[in-house]
N, C-alpha and C. Protein backbone atom coordinates (compact mmCIF):
# COMPACT_ATOMS: atom_id res chain seq x y z
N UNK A 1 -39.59 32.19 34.51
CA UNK A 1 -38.85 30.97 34.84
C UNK A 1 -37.60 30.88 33.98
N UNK A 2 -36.37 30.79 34.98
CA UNK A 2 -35.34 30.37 33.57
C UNK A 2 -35.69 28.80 33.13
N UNK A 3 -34.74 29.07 31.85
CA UNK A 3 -34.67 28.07 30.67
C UNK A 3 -33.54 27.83 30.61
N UNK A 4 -33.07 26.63 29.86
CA UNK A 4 -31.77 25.94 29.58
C UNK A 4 -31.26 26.99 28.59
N UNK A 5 -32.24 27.44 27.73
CA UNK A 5 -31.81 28.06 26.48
C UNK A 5 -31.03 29.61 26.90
N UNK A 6 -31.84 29.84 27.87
CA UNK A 6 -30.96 30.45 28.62
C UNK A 6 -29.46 30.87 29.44
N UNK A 7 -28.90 30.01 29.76
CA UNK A 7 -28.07 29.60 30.03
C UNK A 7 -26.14 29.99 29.42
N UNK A 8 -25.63 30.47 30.21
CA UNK A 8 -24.82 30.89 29.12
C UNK A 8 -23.84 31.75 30.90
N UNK A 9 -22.69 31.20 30.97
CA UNK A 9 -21.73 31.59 31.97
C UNK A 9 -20.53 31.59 31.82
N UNK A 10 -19.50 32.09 32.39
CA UNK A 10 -18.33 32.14 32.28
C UNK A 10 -17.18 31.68 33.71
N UNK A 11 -16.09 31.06 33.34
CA UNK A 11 -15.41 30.38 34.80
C UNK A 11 -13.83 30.75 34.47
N UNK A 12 -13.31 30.86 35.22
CA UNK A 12 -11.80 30.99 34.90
C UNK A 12 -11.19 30.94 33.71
N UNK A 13 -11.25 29.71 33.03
CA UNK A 13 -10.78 29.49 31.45
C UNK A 13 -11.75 29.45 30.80
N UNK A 14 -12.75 29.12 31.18
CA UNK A 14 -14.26 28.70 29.81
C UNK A 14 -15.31 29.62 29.86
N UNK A 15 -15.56 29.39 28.45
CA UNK A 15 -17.03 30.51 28.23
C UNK A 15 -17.82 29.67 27.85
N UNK A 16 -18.73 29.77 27.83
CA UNK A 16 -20.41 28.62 28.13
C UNK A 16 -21.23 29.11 27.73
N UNK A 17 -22.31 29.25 26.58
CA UNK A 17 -22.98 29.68 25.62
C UNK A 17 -23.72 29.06 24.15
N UNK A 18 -24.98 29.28 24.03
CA UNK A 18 -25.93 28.63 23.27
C UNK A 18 -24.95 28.75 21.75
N UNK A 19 -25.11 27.26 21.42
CA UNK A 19 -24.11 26.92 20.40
C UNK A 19 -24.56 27.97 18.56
N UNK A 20 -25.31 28.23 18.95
CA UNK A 20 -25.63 29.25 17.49
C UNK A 20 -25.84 30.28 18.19
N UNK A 21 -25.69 30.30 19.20
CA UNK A 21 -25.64 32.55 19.74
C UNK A 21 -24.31 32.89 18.83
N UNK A 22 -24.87 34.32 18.48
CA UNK A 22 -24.12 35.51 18.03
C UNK A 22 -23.12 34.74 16.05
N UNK A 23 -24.12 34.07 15.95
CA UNK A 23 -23.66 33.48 14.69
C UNK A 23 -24.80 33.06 14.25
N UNK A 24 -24.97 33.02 12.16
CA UNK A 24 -25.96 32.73 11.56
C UNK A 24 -25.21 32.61 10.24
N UNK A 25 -26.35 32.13 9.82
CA UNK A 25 -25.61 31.23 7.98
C UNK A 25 -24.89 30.54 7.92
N UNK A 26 -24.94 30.05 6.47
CA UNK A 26 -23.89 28.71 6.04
C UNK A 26 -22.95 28.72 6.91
N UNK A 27 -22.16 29.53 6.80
CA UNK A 27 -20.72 29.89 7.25
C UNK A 27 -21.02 29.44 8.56
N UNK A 28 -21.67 29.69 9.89
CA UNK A 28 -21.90 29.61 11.00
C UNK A 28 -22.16 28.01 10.87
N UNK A 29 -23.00 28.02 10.51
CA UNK A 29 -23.49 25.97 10.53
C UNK A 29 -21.97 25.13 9.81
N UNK A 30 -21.37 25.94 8.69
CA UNK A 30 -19.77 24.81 8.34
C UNK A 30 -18.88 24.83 9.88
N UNK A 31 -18.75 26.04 10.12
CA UNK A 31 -17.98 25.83 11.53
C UNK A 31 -18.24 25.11 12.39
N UNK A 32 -20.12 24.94 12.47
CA UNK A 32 -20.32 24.32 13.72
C UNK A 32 -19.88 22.71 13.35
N UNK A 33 -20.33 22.39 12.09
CA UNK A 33 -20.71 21.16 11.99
C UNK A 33 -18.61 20.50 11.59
N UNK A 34 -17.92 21.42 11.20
CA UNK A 34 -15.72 21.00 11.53
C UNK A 34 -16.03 20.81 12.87
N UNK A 35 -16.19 21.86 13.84
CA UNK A 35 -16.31 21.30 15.24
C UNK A 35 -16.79 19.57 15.70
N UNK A 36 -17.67 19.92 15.15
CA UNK A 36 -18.66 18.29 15.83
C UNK A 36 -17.83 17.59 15.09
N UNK A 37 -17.28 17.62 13.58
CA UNK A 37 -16.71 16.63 13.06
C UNK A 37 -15.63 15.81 13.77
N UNK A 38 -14.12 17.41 14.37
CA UNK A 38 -13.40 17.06 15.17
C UNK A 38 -13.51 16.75 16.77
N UNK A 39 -14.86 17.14 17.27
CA UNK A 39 -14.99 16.57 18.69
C UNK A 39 -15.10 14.92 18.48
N UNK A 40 -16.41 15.03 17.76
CA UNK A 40 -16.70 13.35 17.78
C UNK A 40 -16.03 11.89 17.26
N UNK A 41 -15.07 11.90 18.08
CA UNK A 41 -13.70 11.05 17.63
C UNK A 41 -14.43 9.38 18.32
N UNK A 42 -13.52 8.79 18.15
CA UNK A 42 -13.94 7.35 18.59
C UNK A 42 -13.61 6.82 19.93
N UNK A 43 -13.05 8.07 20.23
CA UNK A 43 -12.23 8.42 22.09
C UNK A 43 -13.71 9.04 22.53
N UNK A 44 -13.87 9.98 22.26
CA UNK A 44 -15.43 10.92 22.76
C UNK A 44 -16.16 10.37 22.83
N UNK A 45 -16.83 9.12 21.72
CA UNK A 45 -18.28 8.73 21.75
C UNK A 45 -17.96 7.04 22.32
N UNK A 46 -17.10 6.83 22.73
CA UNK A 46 -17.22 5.41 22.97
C UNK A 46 -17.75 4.98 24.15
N UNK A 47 -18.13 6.06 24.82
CA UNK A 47 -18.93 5.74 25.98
C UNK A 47 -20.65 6.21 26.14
N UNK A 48 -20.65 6.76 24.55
CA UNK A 48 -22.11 7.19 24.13
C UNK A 48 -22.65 6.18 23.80
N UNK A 49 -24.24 6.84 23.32
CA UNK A 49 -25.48 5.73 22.65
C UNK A 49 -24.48 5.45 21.14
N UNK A 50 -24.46 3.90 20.58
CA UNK A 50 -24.24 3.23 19.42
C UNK A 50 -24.78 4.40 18.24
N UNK A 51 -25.78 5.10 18.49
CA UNK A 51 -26.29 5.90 17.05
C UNK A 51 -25.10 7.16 17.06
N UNK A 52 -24.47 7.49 18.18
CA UNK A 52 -23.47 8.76 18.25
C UNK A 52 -21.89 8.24 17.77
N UNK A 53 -21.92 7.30 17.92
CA UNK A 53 -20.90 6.27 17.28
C UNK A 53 -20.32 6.17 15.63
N UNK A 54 -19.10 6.02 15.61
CA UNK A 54 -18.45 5.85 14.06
C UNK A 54 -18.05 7.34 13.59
N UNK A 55 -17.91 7.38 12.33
CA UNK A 55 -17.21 8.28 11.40
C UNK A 55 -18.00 9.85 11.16
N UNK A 56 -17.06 10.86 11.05
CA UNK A 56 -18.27 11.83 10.85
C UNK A 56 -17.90 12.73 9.66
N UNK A 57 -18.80 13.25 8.94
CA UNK A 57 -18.59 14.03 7.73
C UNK A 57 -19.15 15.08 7.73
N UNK A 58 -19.34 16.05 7.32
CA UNK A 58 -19.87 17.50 7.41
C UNK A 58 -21.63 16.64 7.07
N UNK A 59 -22.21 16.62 6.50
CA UNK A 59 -23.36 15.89 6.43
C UNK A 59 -23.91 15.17 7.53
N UNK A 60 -23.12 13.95 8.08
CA UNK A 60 -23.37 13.49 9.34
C UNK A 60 -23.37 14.26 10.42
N UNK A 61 -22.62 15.29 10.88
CA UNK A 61 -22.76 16.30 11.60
C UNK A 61 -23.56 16.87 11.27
N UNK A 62 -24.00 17.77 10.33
CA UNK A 62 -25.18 18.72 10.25
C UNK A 62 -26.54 18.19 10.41
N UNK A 63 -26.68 16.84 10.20
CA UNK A 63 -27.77 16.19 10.71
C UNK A 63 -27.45 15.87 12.23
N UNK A 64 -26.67 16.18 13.06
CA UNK A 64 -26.54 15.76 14.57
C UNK A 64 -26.56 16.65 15.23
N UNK A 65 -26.35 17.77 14.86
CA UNK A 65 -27.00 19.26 14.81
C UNK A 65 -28.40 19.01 15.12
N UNK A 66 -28.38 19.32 14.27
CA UNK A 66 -30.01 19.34 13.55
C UNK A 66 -30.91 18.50 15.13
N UNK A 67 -30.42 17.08 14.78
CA UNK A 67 -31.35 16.08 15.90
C UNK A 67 -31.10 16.75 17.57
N UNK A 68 -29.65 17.20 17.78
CA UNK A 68 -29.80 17.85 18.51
C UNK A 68 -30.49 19.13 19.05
N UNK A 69 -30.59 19.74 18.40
CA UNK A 69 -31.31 21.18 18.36
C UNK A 69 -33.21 20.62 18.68
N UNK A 70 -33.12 19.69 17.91
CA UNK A 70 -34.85 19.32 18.31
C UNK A 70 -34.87 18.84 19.80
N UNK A 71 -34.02 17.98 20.52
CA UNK A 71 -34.58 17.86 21.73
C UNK A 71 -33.64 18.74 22.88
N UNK A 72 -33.32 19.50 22.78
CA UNK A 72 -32.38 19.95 23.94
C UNK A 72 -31.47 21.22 23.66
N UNK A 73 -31.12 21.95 24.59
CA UNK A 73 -30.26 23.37 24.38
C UNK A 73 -28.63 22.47 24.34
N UNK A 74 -27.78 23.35 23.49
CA UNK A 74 -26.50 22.60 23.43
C UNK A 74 -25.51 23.85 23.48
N UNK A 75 -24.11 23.91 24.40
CA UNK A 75 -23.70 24.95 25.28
C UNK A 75 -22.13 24.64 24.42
N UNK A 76 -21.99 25.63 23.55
CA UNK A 76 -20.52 25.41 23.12
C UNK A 76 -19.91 26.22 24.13
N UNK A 77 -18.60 25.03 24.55
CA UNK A 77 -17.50 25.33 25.76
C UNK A 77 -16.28 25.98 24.41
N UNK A 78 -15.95 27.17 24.74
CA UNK A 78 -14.42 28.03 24.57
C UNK A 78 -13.74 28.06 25.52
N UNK A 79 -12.23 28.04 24.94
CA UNK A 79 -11.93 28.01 25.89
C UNK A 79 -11.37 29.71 25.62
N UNK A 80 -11.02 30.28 27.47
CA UNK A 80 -11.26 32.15 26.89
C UNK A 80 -9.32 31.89 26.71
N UNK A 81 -8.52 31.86 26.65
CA UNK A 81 -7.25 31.90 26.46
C UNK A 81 -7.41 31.65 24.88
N UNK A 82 -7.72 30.58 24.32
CA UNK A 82 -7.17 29.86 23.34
C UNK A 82 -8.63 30.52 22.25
N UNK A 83 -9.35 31.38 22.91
CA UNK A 83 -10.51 31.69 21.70
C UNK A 83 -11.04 30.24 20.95
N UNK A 84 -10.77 29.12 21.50
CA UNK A 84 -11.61 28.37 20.28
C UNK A 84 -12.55 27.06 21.24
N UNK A 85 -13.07 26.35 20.01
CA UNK A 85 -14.27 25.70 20.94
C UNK A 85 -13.48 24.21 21.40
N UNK A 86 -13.71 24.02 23.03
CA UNK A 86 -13.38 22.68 22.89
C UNK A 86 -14.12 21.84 23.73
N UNK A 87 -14.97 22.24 23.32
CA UNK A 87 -16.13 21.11 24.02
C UNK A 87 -17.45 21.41 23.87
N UNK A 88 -19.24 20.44 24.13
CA UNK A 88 -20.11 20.79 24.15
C UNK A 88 -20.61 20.33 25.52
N UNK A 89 -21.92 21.59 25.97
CA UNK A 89 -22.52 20.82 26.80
C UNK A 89 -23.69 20.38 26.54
N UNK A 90 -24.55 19.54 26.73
CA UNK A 90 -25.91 19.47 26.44
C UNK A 90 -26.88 19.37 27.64
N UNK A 91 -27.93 20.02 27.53
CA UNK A 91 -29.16 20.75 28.86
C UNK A 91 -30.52 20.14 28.03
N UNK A 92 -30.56 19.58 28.92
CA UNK A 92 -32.10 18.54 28.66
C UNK A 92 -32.86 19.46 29.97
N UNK A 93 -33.87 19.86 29.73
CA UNK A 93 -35.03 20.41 31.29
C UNK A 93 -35.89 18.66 31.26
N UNK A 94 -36.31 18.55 32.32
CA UNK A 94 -36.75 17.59 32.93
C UNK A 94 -37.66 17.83 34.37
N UNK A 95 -38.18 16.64 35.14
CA UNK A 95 -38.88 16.65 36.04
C UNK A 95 -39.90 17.39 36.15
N UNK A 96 -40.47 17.41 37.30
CA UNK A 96 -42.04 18.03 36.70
C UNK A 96 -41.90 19.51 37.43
N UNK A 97 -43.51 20.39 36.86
CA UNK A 97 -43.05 21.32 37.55
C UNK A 97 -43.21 22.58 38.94
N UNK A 98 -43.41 21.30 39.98
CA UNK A 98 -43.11 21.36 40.96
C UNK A 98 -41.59 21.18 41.44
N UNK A 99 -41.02 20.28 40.65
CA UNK A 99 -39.55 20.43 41.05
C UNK A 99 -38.46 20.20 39.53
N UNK A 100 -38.68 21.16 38.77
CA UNK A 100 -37.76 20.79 37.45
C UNK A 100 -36.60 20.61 37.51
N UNK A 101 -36.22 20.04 36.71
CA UNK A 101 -34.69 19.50 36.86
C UNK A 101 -33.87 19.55 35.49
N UNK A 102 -32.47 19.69 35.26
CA UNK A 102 -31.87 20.17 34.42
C UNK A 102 -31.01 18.82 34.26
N UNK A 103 -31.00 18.11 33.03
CA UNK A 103 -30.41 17.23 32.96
C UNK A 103 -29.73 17.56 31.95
N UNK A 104 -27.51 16.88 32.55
CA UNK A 104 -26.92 17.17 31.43
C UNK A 104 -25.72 16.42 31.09
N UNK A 105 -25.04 16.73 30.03
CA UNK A 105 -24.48 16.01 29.20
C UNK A 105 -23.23 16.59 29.06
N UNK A 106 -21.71 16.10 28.77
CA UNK A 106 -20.94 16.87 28.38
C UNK A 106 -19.80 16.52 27.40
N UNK A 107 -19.12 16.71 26.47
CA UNK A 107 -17.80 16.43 25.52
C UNK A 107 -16.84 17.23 25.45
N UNK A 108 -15.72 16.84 25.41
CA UNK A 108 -14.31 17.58 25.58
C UNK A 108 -13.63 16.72 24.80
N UNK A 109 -13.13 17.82 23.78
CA UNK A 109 -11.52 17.31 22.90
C UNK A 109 -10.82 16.53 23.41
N UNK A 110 -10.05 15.39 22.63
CA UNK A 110 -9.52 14.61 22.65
C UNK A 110 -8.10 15.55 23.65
N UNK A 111 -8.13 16.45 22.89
CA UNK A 111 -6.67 17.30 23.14
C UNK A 111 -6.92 18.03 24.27
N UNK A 112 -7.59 18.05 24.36
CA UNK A 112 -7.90 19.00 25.63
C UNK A 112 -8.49 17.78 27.33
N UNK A 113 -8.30 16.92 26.97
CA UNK A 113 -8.58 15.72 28.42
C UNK A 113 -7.36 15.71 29.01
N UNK A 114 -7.93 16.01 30.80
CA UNK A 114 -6.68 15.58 31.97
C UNK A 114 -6.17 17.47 31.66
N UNK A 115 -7.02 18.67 31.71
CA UNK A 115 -6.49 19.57 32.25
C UNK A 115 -7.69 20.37 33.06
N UNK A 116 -8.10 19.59 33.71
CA UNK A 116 -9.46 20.20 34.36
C UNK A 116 -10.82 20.67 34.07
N UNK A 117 -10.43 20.82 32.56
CA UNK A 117 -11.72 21.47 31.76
C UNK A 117 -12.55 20.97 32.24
N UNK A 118 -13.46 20.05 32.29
CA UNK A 118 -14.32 19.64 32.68
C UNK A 118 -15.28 19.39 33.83
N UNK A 119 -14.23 19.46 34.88
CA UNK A 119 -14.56 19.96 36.40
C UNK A 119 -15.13 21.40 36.85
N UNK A 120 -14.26 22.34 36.11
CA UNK A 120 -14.40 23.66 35.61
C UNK A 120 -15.31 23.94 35.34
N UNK A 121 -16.14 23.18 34.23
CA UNK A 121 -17.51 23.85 33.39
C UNK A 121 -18.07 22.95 34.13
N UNK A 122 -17.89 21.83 35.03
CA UNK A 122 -19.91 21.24 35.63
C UNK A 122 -19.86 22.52 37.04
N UNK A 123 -18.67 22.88 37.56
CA UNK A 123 -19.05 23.53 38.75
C UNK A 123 -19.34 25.21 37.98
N UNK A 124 -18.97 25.11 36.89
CA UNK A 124 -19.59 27.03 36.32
C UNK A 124 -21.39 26.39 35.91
N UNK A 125 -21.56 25.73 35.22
CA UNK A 125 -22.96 25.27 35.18
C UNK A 125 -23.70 24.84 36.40
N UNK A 126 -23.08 24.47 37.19
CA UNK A 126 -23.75 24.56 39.03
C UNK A 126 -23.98 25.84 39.58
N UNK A 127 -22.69 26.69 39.10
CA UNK A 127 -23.09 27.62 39.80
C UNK A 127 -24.30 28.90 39.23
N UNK A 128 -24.10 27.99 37.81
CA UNK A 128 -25.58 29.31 36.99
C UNK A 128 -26.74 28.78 37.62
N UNK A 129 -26.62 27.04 37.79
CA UNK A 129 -28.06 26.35 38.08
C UNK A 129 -28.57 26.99 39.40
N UNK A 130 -27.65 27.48 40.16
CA UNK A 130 -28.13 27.43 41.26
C UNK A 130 -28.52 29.01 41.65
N UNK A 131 -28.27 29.94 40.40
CA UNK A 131 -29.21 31.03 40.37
C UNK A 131 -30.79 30.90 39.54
N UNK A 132 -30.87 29.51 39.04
CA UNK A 132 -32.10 29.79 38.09
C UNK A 132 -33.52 28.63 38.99
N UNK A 133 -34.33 28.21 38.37
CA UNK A 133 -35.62 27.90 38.82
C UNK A 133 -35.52 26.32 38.87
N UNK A 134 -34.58 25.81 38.56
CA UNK A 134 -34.43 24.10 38.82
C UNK A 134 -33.95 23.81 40.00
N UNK A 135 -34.63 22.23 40.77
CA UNK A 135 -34.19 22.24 42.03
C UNK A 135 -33.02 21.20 41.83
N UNK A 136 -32.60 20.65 40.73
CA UNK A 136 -31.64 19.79 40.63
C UNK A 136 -30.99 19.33 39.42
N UNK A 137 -29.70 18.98 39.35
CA UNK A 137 -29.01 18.53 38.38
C UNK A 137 -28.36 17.52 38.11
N UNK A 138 -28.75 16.81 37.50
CA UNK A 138 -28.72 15.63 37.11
C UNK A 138 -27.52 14.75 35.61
N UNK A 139 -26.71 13.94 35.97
CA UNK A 139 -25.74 13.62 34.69
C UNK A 139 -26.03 12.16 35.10
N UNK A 140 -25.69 11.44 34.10
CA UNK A 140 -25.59 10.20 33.89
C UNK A 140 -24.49 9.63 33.00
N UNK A 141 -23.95 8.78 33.74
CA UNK A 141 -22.54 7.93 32.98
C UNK A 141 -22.38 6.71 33.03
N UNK A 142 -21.76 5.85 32.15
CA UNK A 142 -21.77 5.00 31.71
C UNK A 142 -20.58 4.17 33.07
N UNK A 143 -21.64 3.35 33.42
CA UNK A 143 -20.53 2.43 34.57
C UNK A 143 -19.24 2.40 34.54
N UNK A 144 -18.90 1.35 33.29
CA UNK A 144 -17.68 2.20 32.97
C UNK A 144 -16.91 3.34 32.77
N UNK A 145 -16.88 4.55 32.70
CA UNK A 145 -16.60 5.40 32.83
C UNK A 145 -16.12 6.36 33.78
N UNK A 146 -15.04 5.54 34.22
CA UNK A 146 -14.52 6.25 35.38
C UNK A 146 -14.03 7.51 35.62
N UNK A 147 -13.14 8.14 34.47
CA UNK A 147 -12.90 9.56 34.55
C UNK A 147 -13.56 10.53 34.70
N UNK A 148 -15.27 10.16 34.14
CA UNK A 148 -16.42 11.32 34.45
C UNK A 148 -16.85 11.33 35.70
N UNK A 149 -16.68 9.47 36.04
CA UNK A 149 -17.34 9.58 37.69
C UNK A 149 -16.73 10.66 38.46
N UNK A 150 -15.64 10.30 38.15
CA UNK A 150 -14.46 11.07 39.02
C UNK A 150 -14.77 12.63 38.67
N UNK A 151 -15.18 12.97 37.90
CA UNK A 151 -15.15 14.40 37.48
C UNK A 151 -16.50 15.08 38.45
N UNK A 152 -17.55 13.64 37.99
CA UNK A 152 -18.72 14.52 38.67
C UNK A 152 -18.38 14.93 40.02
N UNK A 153 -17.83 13.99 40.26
CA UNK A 153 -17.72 13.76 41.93
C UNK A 153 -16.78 15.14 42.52
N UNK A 154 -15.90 15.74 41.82
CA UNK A 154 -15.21 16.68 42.08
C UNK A 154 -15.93 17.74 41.71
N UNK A 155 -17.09 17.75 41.04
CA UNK A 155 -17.72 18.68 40.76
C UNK A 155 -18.89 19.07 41.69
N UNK A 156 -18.99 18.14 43.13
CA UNK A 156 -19.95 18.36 43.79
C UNK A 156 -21.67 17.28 43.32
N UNK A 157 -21.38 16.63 42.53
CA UNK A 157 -22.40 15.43 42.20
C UNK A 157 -22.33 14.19 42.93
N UNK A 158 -23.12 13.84 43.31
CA UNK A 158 -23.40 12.92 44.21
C UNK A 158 -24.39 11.86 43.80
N UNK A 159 -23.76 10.30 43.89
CA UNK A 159 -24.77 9.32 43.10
C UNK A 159 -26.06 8.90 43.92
N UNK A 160 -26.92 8.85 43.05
CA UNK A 160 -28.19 8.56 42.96
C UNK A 160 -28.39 7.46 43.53
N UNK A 161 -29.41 7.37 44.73
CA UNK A 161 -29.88 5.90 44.91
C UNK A 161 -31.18 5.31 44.55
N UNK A 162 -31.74 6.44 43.50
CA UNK A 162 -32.71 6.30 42.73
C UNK A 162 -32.78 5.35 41.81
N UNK A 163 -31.29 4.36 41.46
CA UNK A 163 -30.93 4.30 40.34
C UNK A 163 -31.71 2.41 40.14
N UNK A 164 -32.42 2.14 39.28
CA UNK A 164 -32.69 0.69 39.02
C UNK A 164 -31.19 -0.05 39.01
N UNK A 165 -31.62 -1.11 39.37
CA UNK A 165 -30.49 -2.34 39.52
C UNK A 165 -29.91 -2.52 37.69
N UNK A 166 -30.49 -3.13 37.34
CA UNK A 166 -30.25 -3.42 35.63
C UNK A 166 -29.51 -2.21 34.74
N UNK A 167 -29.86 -0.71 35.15
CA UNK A 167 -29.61 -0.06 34.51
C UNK A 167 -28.01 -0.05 34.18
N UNK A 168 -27.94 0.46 32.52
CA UNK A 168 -26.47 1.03 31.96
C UNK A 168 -26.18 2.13 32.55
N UNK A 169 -26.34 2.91 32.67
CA UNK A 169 -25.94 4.11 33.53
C UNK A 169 -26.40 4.56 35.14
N UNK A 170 -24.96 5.15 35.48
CA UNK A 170 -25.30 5.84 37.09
C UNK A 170 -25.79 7.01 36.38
N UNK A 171 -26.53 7.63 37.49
CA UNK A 171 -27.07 8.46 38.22
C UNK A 171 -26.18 9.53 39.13
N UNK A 172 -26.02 11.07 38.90
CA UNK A 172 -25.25 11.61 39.74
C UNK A 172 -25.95 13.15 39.69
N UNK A 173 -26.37 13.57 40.72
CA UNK A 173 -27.19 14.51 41.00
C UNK A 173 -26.91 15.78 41.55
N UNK A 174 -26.85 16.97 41.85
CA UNK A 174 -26.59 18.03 42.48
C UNK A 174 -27.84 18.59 42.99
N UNK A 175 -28.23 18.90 44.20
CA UNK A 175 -29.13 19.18 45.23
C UNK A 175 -29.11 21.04 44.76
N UNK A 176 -29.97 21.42 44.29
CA UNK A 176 -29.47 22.92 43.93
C UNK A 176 -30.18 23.44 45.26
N UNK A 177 -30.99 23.19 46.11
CA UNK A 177 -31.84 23.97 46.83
C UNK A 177 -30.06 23.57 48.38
N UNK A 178 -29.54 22.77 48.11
CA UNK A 178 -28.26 23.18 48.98
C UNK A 178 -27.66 24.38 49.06
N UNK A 179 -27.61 24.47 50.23
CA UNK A 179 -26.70 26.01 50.18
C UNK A 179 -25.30 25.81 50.14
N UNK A 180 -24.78 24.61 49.73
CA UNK A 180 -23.36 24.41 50.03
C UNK A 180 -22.61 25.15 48.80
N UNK A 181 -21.73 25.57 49.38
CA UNK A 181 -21.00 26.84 48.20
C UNK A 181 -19.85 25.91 47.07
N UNK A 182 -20.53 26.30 45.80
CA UNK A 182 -19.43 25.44 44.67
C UNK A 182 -18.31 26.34 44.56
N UNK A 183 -16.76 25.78 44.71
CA UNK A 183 -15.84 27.07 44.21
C UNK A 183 -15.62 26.15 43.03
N UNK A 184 -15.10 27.50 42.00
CA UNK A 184 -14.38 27.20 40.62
C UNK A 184 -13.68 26.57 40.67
N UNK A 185 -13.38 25.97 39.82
CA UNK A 185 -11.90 24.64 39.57
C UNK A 185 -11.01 26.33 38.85
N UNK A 186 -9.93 25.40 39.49
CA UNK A 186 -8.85 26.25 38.42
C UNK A 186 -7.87 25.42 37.96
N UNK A 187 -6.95 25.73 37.01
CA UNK A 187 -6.28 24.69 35.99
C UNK A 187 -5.48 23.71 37.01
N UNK A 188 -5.60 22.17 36.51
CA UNK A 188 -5.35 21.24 37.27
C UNK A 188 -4.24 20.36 36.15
């Protein structure tokens, strides 16, 4: 059966890959944890959970690491031109398993928003999903949050009418057992 941990593709500009592949030691964890420092700006998380919220220090990051790594696979986005990281994804497995489901998450540099990146990597992660053993894919965004709606939606995600009334977040799903063909984004 594939696994999230598994996971690891490539799309026009981005490379997509388990955030400690092909790296180990201090040195590997200071890089990771400058990264998270400079992703997690007050632009990035303001549409996250309150605990992902505020200031970050090499310490606070290496513990967000850390909490991350315990529940979920996390997909550092490169970009392949620029060799460096500008974004994460995060792959939660879910649903049961008769029909598992891949639930996910995503962040992009401040500096790097409004050039497609992001459209890019949900349709390269659609298109891995839809070689592996999950029947669906699943993101969730914050009502407010219109630029992701918009993203999912160009990415072939489609909202949920699963979704409770009360709830903070939509629901936006990808049907993997569709045969409808995802093409790559290219720079927008």
């Amino acid at each position: 059966m594939t696994r999230a941990r598994d996971c690891h593709f490539e799309t026009e500009r981005l490379q997509a890959a388990e955030w400690h592949s092909g790296a180990s030691g201090e040195e590997a964890s200071g890089h990771l944890a400058e990264f998270v420092c400079a992703l997690l700006t007050p632009a990035v998380t303001g549409q996250l959970p309150p605990s992902w919220q505020g200031d970050y220090d090499t310490a606070r990051a290496l513990r967000w690491i850390d909490e991350r790594d315990q529940e979920s696979t996390q997909l550092l986005i490169r970009s392949r031109e620029l060799g460096k990281p500008i974004g994460l994804m995060i792959l939660h497995e879910g649903g049961t398993m008769e029909a598992p489901e891949l639930r996910i998450g995503y962040l992009i540099r401040e500096e790097s928003w409004g050039q497609g990146y992001a459209t890019e990597l949900l349709r390269g992660l659609v298109g891995w999903a839809r070689t592996s053993d999950y029947r669906r894919t699943v993101a969730g965004v914050a009502h407010s949050n219109a630029p992701s709606i918009r993203v999912l939606e160009k990415s072939g995600f489609v909202r949920s009418i699963d979704e409770e009334e009360d709830s903070s977040e939509l629901f936006f799903i990808v049907d993997l057992s569709d045969e409808a063909e995802v093409h790559q984004a290219g720079p927008r």
